[in-house]
Protein backbone atom coordinates (compact mmCIF):
# COMPACT_ATOMS: atom_id res chain seq x y z
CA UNK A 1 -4.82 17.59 13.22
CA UNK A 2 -6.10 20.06 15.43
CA UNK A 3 -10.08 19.39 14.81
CA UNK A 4 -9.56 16.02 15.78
CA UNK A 5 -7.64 16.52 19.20
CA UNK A 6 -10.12 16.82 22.00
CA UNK A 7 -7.03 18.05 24.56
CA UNK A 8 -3.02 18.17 25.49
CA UNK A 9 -2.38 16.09 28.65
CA UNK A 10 1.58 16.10 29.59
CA UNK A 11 2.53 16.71 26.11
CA UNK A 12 0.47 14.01 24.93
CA UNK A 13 -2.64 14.97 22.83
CA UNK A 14 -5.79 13.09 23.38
CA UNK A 15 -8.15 12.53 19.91
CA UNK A 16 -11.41 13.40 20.38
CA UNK A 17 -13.52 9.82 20.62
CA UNK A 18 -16.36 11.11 18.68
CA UNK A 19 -14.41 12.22 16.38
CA UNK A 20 -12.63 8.45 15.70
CA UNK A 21 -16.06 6.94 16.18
CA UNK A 22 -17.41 9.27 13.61
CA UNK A 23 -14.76 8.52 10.98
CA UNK A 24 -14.58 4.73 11.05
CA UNK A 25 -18.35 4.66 10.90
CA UNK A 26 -17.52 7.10 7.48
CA UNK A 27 -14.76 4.72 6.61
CA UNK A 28 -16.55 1.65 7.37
CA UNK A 29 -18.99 2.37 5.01
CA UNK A 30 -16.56 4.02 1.98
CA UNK A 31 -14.85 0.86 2.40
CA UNK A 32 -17.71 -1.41 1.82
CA UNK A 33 -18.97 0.53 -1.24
CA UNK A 34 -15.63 0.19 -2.88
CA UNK A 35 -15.24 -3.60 -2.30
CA UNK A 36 -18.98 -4.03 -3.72
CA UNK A 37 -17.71 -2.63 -6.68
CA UNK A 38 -14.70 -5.20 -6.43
CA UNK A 39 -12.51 -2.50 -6.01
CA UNK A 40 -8.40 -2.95 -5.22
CA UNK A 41 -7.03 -1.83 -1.90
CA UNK A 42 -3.32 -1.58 -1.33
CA UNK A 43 -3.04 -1.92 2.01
CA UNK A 44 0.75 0.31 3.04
CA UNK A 45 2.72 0.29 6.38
CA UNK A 46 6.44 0.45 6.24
CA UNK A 47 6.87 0.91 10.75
CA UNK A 48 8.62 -1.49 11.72
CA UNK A 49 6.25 -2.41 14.51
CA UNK A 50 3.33 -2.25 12.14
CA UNK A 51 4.78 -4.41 9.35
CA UNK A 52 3.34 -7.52 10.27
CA UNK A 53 0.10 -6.54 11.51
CA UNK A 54 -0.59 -4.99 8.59
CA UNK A 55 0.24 -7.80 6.30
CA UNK A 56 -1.96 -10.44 8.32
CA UNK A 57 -4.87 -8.32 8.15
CA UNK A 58 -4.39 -7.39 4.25
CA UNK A 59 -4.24 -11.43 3.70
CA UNK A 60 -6.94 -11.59 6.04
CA UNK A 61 -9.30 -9.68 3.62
CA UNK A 62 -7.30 -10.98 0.21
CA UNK A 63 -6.02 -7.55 -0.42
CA UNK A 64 -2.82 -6.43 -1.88
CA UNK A 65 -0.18 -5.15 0.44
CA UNK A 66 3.46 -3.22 0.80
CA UNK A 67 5.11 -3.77 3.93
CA UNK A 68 8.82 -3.13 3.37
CA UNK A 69 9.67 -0.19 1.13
CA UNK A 70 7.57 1.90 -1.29
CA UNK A 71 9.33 2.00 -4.59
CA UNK A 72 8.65 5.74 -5.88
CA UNK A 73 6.86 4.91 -9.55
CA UNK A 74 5.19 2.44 -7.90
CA UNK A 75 1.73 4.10 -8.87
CA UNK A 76 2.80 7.07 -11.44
CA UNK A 77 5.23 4.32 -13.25
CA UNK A 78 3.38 1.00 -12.83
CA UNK A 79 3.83 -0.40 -16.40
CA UNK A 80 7.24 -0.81 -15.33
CA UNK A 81 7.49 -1.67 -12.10
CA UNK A 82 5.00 -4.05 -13.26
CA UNK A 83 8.09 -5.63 -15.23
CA UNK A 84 10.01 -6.45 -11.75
CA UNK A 85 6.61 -8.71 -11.22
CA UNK A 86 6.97 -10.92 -14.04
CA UNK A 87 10.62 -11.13 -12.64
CA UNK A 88 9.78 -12.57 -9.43
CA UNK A 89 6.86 -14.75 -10.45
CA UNK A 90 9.57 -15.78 -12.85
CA UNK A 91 12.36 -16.37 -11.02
CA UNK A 92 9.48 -18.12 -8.42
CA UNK A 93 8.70 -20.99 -10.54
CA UNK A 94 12.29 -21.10 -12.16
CA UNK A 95 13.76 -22.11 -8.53
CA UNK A 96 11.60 -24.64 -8.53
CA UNK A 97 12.80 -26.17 -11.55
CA UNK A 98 15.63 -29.44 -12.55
CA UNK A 99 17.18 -26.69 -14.50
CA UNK A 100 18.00 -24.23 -11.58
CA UNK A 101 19.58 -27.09 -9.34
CA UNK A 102 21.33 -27.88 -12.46
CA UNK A 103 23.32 -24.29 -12.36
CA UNK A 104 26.81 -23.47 -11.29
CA UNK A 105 26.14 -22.90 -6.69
CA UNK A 106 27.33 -19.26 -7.67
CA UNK A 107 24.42 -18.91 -10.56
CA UNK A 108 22.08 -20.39 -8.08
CA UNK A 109 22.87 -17.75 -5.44
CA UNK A 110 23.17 -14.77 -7.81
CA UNK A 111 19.14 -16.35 -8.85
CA UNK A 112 17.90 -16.80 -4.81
CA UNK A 113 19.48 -13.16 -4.15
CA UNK A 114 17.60 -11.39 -6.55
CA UNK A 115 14.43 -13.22 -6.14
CA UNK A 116 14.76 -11.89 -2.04
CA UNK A 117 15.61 -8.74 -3.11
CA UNK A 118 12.39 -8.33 -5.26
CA UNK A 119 10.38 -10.45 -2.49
CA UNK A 120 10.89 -8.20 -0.27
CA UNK A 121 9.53 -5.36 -1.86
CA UNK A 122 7.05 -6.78 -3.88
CA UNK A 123 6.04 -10.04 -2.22
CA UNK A 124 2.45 -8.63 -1.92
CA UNK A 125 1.37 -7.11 -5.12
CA UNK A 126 3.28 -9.36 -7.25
CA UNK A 127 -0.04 -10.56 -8.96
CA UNK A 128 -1.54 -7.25 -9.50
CA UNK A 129 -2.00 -6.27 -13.17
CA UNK A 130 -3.27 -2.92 -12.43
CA UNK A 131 -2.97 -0.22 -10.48
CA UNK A 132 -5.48 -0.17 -6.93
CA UNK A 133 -8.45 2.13 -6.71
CA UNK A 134 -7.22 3.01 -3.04
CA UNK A 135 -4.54 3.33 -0.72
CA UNK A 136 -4.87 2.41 3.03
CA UNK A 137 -1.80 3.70 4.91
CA UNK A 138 -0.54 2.96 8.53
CA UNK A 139 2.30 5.29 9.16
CA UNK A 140 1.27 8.87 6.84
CA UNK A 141 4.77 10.45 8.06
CA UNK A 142 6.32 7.74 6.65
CA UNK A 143 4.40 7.02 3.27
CA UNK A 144 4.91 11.01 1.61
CA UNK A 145 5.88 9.82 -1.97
CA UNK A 146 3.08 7.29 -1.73
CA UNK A 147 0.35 9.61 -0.70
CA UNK A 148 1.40 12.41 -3.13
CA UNK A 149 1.86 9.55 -6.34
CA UNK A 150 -1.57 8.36 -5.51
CA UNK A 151 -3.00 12.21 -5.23
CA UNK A 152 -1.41 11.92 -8.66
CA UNK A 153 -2.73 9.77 -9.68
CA UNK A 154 -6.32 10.68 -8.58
CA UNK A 155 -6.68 7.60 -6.28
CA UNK A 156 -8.10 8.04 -3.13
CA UNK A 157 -5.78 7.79 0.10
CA UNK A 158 -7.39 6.39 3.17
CA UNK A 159 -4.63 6.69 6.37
CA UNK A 160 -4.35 6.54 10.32
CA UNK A 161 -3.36 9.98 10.95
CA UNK A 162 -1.25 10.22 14.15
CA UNK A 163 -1.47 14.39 15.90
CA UNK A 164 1.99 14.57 14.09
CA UNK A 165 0.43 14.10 10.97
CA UNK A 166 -0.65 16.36 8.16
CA UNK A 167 -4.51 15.42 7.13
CA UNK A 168 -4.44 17.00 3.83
CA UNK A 169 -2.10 14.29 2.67
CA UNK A 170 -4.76 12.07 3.18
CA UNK A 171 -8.56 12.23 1.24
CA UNK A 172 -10.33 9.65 4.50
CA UNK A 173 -8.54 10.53 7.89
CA UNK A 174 -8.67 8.30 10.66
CA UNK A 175 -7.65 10.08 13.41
CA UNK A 176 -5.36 7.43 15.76
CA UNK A 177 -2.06 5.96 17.00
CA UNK A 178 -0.30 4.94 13.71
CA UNK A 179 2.54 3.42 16.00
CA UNK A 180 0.73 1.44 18.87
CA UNK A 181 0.47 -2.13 18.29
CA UNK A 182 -3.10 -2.43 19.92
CA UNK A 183 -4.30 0.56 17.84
CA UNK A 184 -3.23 -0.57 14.62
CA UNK A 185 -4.63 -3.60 15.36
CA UNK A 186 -7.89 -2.20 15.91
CA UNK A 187 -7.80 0.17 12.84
CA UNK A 188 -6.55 -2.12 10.44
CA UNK A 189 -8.72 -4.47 11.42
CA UNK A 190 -11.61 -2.54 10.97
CA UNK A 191 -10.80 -2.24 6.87
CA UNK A 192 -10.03 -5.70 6.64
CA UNK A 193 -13.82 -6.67 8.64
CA UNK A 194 -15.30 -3.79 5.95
CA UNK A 195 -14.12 -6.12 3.36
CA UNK A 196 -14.99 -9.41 4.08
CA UNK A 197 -18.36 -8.11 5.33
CA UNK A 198 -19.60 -6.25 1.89
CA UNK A 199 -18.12 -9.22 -0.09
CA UNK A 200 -20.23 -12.03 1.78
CA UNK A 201 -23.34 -9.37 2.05
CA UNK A 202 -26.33 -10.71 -0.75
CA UNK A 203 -26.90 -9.31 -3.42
CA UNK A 204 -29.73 -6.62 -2.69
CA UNK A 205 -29.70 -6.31 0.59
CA UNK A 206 -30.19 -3.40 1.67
CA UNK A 207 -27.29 -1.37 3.64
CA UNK A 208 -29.48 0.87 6.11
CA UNK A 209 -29.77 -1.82 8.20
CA UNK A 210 -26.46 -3.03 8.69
CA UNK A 211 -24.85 0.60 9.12
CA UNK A 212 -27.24 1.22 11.99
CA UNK A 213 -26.45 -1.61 13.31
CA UNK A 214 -22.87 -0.92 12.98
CA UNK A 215 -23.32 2.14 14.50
CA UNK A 216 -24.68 1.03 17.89
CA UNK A 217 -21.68 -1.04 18.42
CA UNK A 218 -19.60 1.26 17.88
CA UNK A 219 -21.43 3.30 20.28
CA UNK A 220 -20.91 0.46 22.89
């Protein structure tokens, strides 16, 4: 991460603000050009401080997310892991059924267990039916297996990269705080505004325009 810290202050590094401005302006824009072309982006943060953010903002924007655990295969194996999300949606509409309260208690909790179990890991891409043309990760030290399956995979990785961080695991660095709440925020944010922006831009409007505009406030 060294190109993107500007100094070391009492241990701490500081990025370099031109740098940061510089790549969400680049990000901004890769963003956009991927949700014009109704791209998928899995949206991945596994911190626990960053869980929830994350998943808000990845609603937000109608994207899929993981917040919990990655499950390795998730990209490299996805015709089967695809199989645990016919389970859920499944065992989802099953619960809701005459015939579930009809079961044995014990049946009924063996049913509600596994349907948290799976929830929990999949409660956010259980609709998907393919794999997503990008990943956005929050937390890079975190996500390894993710980053190198989707490298794998030849989809493009777009992360917050912390000074701890290694860049190259990433193809569209960010350089910021993948751990402070106000940061992630901020950064996660950003995608999700990307989003919704290109999807409610007209059709042939021009995008000179708008990225100049969106560079003057970030300039501000």
């Amino acid at each position: 991460m060294h190109p993107y810290i500007f100094k070391k202050s009492n241990k701490i590094h500081i990025l370099d603000l031109n740098k940061v401005i510089s790549s969400c302006q680049k990000i901004g824009d890769y963003i956009k050009s991927l949700t014009e072309k109704k791209k998928l982006i899995l949206f991945l943060a596994t911190k626990n401080k960053t869980q929830e953010i994350v998943k808000a903002q990845a609603i937000r924007c109608g994207m899929p997310y993981i917040v919990n655990k990655w499950k390795g295969g998730f990209l490299t194996n996805f015709r089967e892991i695809g199989k645990k999300f016919i389970e859920l949606r499944g065992l989802n509409s099953f619960i809701q059924k005459d015939s579930f309260k009809n079961l044995a208690k014990k049946e009924q909790v063996a049913h509600i267990k596994r349907q948290a179990q799976l929830q929990s890991i999949y409660e956010g891409v259980a609709s998907l039916t393919k794999t997503p043309e990008a990943l956005f990760i929050i937390g890079l030290d975190k996500a390894k297996t993710a980053s190198k399956e989707a490298k794998k995979m030849g989809i493009p990785v777009i992360a917050i990269c912390n000074s701890n961080c290694n860049p190259q695991m990433a193809d569209y660095v960010i350089p910021g705080n993948d751990e402070n709440i106000k940061s992630v925020t901020f950064f996660a944010g950003l995608v999700a505004d990307s989003i919704i922006e290109a999807r409610s831009k007209p059709l042939g409007e021009s995008g000179s325009i708008e990225r100049e505009e969106k560079r003057e406030e970030v300039n501000i």
